[in-house]
C-alpha atoms as a PDB file:
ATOM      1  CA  UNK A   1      -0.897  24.809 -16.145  1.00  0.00           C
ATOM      2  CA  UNK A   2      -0.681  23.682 -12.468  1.00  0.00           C
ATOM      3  CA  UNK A   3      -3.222  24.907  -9.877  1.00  0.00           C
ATOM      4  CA  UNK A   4      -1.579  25.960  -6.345  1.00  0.00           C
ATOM      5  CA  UNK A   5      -5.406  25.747  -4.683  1.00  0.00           C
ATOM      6  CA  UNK A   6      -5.499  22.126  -5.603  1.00  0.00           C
ATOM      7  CA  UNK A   7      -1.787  20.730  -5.139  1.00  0.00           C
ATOM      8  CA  UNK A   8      -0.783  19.373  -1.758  1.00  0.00           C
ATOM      9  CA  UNK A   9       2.057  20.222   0.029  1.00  0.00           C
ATOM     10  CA  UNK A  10       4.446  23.740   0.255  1.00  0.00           C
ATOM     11  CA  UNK A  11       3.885  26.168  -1.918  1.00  0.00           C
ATOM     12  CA  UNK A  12       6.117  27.958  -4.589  1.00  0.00           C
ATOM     13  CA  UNK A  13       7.024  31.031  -4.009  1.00  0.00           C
ATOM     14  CA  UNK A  14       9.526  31.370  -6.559  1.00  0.00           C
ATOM     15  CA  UNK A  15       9.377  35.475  -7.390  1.00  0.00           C
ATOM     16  CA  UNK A  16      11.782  38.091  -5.931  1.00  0.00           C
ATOM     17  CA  UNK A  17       9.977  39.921  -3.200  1.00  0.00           C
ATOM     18  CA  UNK A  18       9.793  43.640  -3.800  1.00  0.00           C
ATOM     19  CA  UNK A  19      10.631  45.068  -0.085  1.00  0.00           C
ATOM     20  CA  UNK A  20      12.321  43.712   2.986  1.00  0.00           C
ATOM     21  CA  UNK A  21       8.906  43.044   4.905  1.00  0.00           C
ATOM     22  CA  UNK A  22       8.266  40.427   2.146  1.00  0.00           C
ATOM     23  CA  UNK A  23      12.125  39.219   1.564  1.00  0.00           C
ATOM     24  CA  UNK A  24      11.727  38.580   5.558  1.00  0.00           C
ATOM     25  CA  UNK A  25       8.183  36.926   5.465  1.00  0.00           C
ATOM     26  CA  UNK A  26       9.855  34.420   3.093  1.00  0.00           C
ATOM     27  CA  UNK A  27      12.412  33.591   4.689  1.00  0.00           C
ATOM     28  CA  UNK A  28      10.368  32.428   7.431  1.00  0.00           C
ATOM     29  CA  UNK A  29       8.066  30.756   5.161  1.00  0.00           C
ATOM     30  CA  UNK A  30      11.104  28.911   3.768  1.00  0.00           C
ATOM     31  CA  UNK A  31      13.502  28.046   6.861  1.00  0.00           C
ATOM     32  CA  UNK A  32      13.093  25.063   9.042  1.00  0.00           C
ATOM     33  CA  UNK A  33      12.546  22.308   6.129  1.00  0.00           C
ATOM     34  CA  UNK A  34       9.601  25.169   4.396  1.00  0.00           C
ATOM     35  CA  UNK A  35       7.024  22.881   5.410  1.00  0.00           C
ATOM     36  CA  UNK A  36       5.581  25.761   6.731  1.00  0.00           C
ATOM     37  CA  UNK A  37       3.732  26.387   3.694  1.00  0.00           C
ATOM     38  CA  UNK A  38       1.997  22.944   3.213  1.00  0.00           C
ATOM     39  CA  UNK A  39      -1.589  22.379   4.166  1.00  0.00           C
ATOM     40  CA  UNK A  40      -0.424  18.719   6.341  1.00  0.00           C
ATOM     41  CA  UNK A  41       2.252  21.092   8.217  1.00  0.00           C
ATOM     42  CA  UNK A  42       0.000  21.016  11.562  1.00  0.00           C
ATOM     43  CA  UNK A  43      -1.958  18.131  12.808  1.00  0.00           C
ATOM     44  CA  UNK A  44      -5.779  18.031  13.646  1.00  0.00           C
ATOM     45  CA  UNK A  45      -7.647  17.053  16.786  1.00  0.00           C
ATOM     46  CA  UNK A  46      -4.806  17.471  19.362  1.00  0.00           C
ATOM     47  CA  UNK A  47      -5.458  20.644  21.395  1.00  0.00           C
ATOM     48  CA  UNK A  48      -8.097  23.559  20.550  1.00  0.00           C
ATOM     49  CA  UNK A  49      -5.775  25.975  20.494  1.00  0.00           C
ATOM     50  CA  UNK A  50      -3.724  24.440  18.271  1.00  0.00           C
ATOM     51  CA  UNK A  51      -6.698  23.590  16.068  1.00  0.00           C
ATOM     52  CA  UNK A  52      -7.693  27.213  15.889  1.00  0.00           C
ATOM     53  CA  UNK A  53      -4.466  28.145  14.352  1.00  0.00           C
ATOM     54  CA  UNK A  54      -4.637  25.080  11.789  1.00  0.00           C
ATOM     55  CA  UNK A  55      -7.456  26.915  10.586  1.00  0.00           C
ATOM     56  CA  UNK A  56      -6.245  30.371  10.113  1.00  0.00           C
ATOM     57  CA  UNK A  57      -3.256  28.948   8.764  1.00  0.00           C
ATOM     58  CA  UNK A  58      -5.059  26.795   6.044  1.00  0.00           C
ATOM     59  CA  UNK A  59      -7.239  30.159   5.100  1.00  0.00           C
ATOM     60  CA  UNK A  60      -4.611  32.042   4.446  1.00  0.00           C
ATOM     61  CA  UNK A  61      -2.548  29.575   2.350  1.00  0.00           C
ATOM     62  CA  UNK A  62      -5.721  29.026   0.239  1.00  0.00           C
ATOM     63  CA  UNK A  63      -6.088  32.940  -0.235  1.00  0.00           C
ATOM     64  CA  UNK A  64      -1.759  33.083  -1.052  1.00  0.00           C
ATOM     65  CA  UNK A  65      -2.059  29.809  -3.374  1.00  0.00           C
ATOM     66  CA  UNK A  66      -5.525  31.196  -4.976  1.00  0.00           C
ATOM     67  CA  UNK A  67      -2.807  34.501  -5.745  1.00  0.00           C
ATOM     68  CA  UNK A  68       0.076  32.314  -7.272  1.00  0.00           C
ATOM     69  CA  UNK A  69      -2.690  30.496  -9.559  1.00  0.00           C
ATOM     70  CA  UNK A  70      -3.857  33.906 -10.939  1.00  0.00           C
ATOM     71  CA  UNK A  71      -0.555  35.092 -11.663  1.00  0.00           C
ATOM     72  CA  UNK A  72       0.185  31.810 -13.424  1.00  0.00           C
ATOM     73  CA  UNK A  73      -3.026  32.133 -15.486  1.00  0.00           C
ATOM     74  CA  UNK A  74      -2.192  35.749 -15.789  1.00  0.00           C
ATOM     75  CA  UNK A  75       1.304  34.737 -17.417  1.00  0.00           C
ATOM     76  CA  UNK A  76      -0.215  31.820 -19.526  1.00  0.00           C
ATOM     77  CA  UNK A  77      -2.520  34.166 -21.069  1.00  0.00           C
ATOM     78  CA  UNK A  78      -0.145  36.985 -22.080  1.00  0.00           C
ATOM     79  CA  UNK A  79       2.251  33.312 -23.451  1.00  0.00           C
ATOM     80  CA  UNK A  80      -0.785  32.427 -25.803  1.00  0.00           C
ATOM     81  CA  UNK A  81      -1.120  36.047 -27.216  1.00  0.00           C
ATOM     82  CA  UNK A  82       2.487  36.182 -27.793  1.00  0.00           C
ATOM     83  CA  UNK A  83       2.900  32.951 -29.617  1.00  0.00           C
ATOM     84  CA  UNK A  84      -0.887  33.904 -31.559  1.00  0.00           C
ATOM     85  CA  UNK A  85       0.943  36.906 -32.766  1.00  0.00           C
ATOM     86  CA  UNK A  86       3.882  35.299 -33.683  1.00  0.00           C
ATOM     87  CA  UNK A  87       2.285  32.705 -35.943  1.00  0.00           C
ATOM     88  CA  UNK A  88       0.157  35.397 -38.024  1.00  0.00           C
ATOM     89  CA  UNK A  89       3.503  37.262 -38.390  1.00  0.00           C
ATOM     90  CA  UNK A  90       5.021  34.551 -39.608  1.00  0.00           C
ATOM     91  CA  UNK A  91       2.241  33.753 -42.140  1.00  0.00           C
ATOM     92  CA  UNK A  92       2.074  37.339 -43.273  1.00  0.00           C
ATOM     93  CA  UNK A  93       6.068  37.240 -44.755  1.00  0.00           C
ATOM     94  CA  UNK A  94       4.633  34.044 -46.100  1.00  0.00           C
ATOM     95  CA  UNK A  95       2.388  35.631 -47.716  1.00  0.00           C
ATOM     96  CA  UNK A  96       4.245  38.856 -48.592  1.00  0.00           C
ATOM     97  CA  UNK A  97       2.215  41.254 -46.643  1.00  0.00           C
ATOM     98  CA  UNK A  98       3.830  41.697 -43.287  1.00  0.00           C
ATOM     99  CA  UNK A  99       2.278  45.297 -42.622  1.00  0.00           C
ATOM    100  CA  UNK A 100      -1.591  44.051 -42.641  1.00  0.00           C
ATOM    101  CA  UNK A 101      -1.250  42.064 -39.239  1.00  0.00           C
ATOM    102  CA  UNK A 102      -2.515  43.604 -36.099  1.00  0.00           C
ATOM    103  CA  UNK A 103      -1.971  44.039 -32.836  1.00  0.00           C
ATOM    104  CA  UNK A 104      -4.407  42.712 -30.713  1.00  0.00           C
ATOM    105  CA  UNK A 105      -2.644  41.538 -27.647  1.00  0.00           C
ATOM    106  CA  UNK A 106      -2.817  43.122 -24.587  1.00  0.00           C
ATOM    107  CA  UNK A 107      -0.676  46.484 -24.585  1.00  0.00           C
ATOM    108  CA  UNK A 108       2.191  46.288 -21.962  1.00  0.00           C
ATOM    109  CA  UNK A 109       0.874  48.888 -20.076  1.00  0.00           C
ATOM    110  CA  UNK A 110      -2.220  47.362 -18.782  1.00  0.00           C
ATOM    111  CA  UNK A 111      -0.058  43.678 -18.724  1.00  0.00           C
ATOM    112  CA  UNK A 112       2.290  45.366 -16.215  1.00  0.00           C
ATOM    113  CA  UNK A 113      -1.134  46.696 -14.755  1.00  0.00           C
ATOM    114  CA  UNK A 114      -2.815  43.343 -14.189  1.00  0.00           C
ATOM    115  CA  UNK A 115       0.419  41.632 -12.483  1.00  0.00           C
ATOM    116  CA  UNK A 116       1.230  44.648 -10.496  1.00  0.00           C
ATOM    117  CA  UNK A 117      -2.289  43.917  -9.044  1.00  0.00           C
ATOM    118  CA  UNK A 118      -1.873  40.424  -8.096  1.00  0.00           C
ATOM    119  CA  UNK A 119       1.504  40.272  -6.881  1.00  0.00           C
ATOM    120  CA  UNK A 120       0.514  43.214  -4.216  1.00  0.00           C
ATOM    121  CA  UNK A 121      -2.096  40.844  -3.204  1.00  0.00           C
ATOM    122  CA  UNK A 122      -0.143  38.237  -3.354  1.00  0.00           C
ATOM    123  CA  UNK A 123       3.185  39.723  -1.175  1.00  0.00           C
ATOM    124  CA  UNK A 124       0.228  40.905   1.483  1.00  0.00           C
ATOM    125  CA  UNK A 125      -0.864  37.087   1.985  1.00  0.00           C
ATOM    126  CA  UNK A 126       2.746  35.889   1.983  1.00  0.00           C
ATOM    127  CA  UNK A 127       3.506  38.345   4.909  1.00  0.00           C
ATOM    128  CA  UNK A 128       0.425  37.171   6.952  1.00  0.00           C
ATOM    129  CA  UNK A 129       1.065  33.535   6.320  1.00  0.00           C
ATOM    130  CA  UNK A 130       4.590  34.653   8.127  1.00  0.00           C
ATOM    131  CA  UNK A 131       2.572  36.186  11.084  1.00  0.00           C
ATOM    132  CA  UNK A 132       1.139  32.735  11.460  1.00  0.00           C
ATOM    133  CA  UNK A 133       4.145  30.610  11.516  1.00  0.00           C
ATOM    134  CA  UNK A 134       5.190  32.631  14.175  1.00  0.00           C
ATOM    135  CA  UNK A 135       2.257  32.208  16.029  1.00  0.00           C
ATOM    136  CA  UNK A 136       1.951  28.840  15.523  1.00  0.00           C
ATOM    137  CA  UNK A 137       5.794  28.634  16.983  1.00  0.00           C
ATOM    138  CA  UNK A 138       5.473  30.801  19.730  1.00  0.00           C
ATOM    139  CA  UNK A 139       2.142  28.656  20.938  1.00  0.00           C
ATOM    140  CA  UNK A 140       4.338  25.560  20.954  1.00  0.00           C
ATOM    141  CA  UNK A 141       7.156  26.700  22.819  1.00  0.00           C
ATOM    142  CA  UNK A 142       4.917  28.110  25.311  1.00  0.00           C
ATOM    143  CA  UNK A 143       2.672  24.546  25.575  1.00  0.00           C
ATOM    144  CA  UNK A 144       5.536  22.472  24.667  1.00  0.00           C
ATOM    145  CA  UNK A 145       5.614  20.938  28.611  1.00  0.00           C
ATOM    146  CA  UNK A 146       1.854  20.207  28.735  1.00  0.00           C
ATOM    147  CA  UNK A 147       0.987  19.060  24.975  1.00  0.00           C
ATOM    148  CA  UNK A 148       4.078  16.438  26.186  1.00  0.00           C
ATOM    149  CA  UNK A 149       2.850  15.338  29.277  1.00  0.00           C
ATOM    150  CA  UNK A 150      -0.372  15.151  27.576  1.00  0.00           C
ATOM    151  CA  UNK A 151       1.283  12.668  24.777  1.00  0.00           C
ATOM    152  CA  UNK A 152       2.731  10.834  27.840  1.00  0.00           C
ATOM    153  CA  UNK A 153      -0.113  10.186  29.355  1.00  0.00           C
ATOM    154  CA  UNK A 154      -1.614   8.552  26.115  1.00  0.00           C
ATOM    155  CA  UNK A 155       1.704   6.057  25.793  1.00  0.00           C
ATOM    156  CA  UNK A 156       0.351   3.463  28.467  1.00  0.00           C
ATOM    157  CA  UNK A 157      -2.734   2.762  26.636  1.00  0.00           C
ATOM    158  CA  UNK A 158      -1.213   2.639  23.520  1.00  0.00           C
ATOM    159  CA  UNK A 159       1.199   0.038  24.761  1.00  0.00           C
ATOM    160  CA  UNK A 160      -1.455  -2.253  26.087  1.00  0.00           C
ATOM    161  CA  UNK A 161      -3.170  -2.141  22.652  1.00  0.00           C
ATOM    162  CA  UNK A 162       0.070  -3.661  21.312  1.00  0.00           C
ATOM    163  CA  UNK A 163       0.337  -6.461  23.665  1.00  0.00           C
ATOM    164  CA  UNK A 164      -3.003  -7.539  23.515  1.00  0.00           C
ATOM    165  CA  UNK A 165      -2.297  -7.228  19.604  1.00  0.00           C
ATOM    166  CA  UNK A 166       0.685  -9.089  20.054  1.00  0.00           C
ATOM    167  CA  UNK A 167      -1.561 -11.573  21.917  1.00  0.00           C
ATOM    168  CA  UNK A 168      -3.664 -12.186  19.561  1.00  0.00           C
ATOM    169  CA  UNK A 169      -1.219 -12.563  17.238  1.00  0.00           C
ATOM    170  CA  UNK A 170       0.082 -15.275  18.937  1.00  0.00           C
ATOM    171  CA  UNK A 171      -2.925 -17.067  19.651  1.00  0.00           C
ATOM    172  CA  UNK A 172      -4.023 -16.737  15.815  1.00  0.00           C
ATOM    173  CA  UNK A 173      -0.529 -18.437  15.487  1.00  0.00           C
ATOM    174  CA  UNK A 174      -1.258 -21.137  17.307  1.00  0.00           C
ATOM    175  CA  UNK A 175      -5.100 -21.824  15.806  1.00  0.00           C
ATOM    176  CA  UNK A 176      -3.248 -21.714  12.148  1.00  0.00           C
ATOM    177  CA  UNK A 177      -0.366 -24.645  13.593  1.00  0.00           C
ATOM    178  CA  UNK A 178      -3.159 -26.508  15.215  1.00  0.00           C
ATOM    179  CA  UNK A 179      -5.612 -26.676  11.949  1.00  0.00           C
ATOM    180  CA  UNK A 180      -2.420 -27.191   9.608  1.00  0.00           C
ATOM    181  CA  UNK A 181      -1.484 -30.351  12.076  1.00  0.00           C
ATOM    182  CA  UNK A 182      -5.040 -31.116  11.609  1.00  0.00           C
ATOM    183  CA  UNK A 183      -5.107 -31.203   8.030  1.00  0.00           C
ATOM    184  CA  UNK A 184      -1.436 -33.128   7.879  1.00  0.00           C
ATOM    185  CA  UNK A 185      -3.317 -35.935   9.543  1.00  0.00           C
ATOM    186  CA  UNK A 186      -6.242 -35.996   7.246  1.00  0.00           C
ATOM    187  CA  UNK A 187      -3.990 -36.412   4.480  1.00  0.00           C
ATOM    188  CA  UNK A 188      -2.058 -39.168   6.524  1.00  0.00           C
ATOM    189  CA  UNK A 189      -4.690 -40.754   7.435  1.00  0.00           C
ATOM    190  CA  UNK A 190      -6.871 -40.854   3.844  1.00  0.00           C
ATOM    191  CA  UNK A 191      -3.533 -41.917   2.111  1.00  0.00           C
ATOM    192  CA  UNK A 192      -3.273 -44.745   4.601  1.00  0.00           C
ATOM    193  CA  UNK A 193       0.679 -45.554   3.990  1.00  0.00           C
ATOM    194  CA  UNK A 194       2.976 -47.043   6.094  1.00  0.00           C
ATOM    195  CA  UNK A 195       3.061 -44.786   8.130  1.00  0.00           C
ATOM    196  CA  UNK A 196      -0.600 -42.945   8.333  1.00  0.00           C
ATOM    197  CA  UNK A 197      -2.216 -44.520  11.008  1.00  0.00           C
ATOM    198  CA  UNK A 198      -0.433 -41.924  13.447  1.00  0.00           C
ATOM    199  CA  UNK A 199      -2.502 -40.307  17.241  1.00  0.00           C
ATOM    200  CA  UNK A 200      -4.559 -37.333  17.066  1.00  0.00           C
ATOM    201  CA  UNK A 201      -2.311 -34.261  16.775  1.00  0.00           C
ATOM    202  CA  UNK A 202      -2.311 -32.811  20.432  1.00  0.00           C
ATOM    203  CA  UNK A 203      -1.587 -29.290  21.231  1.00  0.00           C
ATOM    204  CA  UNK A 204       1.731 -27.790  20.993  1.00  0.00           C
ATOM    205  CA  UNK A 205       3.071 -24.631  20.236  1.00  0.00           C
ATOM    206  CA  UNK A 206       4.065 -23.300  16.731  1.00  0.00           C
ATOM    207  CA  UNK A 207       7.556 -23.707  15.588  1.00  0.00           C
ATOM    208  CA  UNK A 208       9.323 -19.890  15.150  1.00  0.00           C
ATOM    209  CA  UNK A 209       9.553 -20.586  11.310  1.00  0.00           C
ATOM    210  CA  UNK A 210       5.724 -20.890  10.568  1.00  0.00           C
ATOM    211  CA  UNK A 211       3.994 -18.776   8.447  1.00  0.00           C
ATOM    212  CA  UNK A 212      -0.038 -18.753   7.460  1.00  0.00           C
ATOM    213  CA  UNK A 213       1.287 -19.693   3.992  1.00  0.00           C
ATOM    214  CA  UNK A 214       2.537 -22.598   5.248  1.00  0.00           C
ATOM    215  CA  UNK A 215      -0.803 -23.448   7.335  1.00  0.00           C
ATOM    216  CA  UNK A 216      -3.022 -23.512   4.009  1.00  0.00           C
ATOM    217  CA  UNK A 217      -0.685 -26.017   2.282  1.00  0.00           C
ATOM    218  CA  UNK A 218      -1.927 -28.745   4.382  1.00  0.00           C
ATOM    219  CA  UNK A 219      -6.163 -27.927   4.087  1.00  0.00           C
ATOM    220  CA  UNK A 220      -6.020 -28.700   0.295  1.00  0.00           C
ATOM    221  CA  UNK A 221      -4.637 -30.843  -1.706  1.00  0.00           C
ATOM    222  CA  UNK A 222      -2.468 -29.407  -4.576  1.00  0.00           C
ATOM    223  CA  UNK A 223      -3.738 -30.113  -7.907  1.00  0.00           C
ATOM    224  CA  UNK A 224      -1.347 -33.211  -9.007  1.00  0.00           C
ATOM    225  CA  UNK A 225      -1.587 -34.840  -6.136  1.00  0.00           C
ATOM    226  CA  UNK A 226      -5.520 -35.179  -5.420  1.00  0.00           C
ATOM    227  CA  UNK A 227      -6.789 -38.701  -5.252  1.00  0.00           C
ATOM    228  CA  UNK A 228     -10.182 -40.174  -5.477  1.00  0.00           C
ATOM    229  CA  UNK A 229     -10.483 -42.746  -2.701  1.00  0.00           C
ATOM    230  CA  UNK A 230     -13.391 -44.183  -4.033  1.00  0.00           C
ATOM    231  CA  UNK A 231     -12.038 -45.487  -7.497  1.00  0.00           C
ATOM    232  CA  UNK A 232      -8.871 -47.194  -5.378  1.00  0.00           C
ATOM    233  CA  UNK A 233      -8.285 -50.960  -5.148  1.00  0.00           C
ATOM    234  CA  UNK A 234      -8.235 -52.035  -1.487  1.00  0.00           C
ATOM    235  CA  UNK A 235      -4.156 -52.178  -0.696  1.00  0.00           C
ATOM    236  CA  UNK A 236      -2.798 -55.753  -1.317  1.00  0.00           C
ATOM    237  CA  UNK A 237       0.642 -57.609   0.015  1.00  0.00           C
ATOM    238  CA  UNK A 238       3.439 -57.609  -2.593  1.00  0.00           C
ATOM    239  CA  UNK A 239       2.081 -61.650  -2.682  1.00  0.00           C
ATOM    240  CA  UNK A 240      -1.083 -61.045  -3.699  1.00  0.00           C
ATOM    241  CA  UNK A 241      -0.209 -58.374  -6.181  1.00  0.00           C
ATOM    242  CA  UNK A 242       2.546 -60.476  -8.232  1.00  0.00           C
ATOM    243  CA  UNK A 243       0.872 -61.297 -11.560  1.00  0.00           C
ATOM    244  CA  UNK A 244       1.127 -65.135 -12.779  1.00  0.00           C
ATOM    245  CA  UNK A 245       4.030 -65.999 -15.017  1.00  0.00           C
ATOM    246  CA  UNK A 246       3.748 -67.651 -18.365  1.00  0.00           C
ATOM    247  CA  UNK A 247       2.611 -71.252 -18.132  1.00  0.00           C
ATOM    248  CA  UNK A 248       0.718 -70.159 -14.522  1.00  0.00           C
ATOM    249  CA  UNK A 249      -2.650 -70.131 -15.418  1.00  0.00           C
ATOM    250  CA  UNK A 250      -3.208 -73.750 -15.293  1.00  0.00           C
ATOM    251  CA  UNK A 251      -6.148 -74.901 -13.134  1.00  0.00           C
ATOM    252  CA  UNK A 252      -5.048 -74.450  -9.418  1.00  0.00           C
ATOM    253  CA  UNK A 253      -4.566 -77.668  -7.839  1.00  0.00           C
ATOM    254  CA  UNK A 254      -6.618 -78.373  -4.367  1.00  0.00           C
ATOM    255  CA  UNK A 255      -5.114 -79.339  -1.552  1.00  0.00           C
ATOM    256  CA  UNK A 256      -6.361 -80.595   1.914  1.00  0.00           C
ATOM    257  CA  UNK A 257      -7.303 -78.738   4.751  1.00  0.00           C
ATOM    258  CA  UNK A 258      -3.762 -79.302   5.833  1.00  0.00           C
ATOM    259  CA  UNK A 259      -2.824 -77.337   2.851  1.00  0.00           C
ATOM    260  CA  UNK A 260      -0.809 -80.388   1.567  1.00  0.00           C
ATOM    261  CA  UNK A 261      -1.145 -82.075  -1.769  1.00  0.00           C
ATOM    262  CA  UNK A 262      -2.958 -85.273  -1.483  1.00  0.00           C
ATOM    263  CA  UNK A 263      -1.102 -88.524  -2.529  1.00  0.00           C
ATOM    264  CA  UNK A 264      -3.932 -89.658  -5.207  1.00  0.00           C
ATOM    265  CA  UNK A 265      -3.863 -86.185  -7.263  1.00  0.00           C
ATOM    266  CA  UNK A 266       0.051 -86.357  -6.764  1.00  0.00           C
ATOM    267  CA  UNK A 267       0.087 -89.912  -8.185  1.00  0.00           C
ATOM    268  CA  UNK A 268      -2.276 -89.490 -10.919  1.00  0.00           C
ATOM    269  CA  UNK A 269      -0.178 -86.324 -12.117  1.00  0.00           C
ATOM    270  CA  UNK A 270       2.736 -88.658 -12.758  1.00  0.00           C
ATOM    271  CA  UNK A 271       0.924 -90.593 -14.695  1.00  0.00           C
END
């Protein structure tokens, strides 16, 4: 079973109203989009008189959905006696003794009683929440120059929030494209290849495609591409790193200090 006082939003007022006053009150209730109805239908804080309304108007509504929740509990109640009845009925002719079940639901008399009671309550509400709507119109045609030149006057600083949010938007822009230059050359620079030796990143401004995402790529290393430093060999010309071929590990010959083989060892090798 739904609750009416709880739920959010217009209310259903889904039962056939039993004069003109009412058939009239819901048609206001309903026209215009039958927002009318819902507790966020009129904002808060804007003007007092305004407010004042809001207030009424969310009293009432409370009292009108309290009235459609004890009709639907009303309804559910007579639902369960019908179906209890039912059931014992039906076990009776199972049984073979139809006659011995009783009655004990509530006679239709005092079931018509009971609704009869609500509803009135409830078709007074709806015709008062009416009488507020129109209120609340009326008040806004008659402000309607005012409450706008009030909302105009409230524009300017609103815009110079957003530029000095779009300014610091830019500026954190920047800061990310300067630290993600920053870390580019760390990683340059600690791979030292032929190329990572390269100036100081100097200021410049972002490129129209960057993104933060992009800025964090270059402050960590991803996972298959960290290095320890430490455990490197120092970088060697392709000279120094050939490895000997077969038959090259023969004691190394000296030479003089011109770097020339000396006649004597040359001589005594032919021999």
């Amino acid at each position: 079973m739904s609750n009416e006082q709880t739920k959010t939003g217009p209310l259903k007022l889904q039962l056939s109203p039993p004069n003109m006053e009412a058939a009239r009150a819901v048609q206001k209730l309903r026209g215009s989009g039958s927002h009318s109805t819902s507790d966020l239908w009129l904002p808060e804080g804007l003007w007092p008189e305004l407010d004042e309304l809001r207030s009424e108007h969310l009293r009432v509504r409370s009292q009108v959905a309290a009235e459609l929740t004890a009709l639907e509990a009303l309804d559910q109640r007579f639902r369960e006696e019908d179906k209890q009845h039912e059931h014992k009925l039906c076990q009776a002719h199972r049984d073979g003794d139809p006659a011995s079940v009783e009655d004990r639901r509530t006679p239709s008399e005092q079931r018509e009683g009971e609704r009869e009671a609500i509803e009135e309550r409830l078709w007074a509400g709806v015709i008062v929440f009416a009488e507020i709507v129109d209120q609340v119109v009326a008040l806004s045609r008659e402000r309607e120059d005012s409450w706008l030149a009030d909302l105009r006057s409230q524009l300017g600083p609103a815009r110079e929030k957003r530029a000095e949010a779009q300014r610091l938007l830019e500026e954190a822009k920047a800061e990310e494209w300067a630290l993600h230059r920053r870390g580019q050359w760390v990683q340059i620079t600690a791979d030292d290849g032929p190329l990572g030796r390269q100036p100081a990143p100097t200021p410049e401004p972002p490129p129209k495609q960057f993104s933060a995402e992009v800025a964090s790529s270059m402050l960590e290393r991803p996972w298959h591409k960290r290095r320890k430093h430490d455990e490197e060999e120092p970088m060697t010309s392709w000279q120094h790193s050939r490895q000997p071929a077969d038959g090259d590990d023969l004691e190394p010959v000296d030479g003089d200090e011109t770097g020339q083989i000396s006649e004597l060892v040359e001589s005594e090798a032919i021999v």
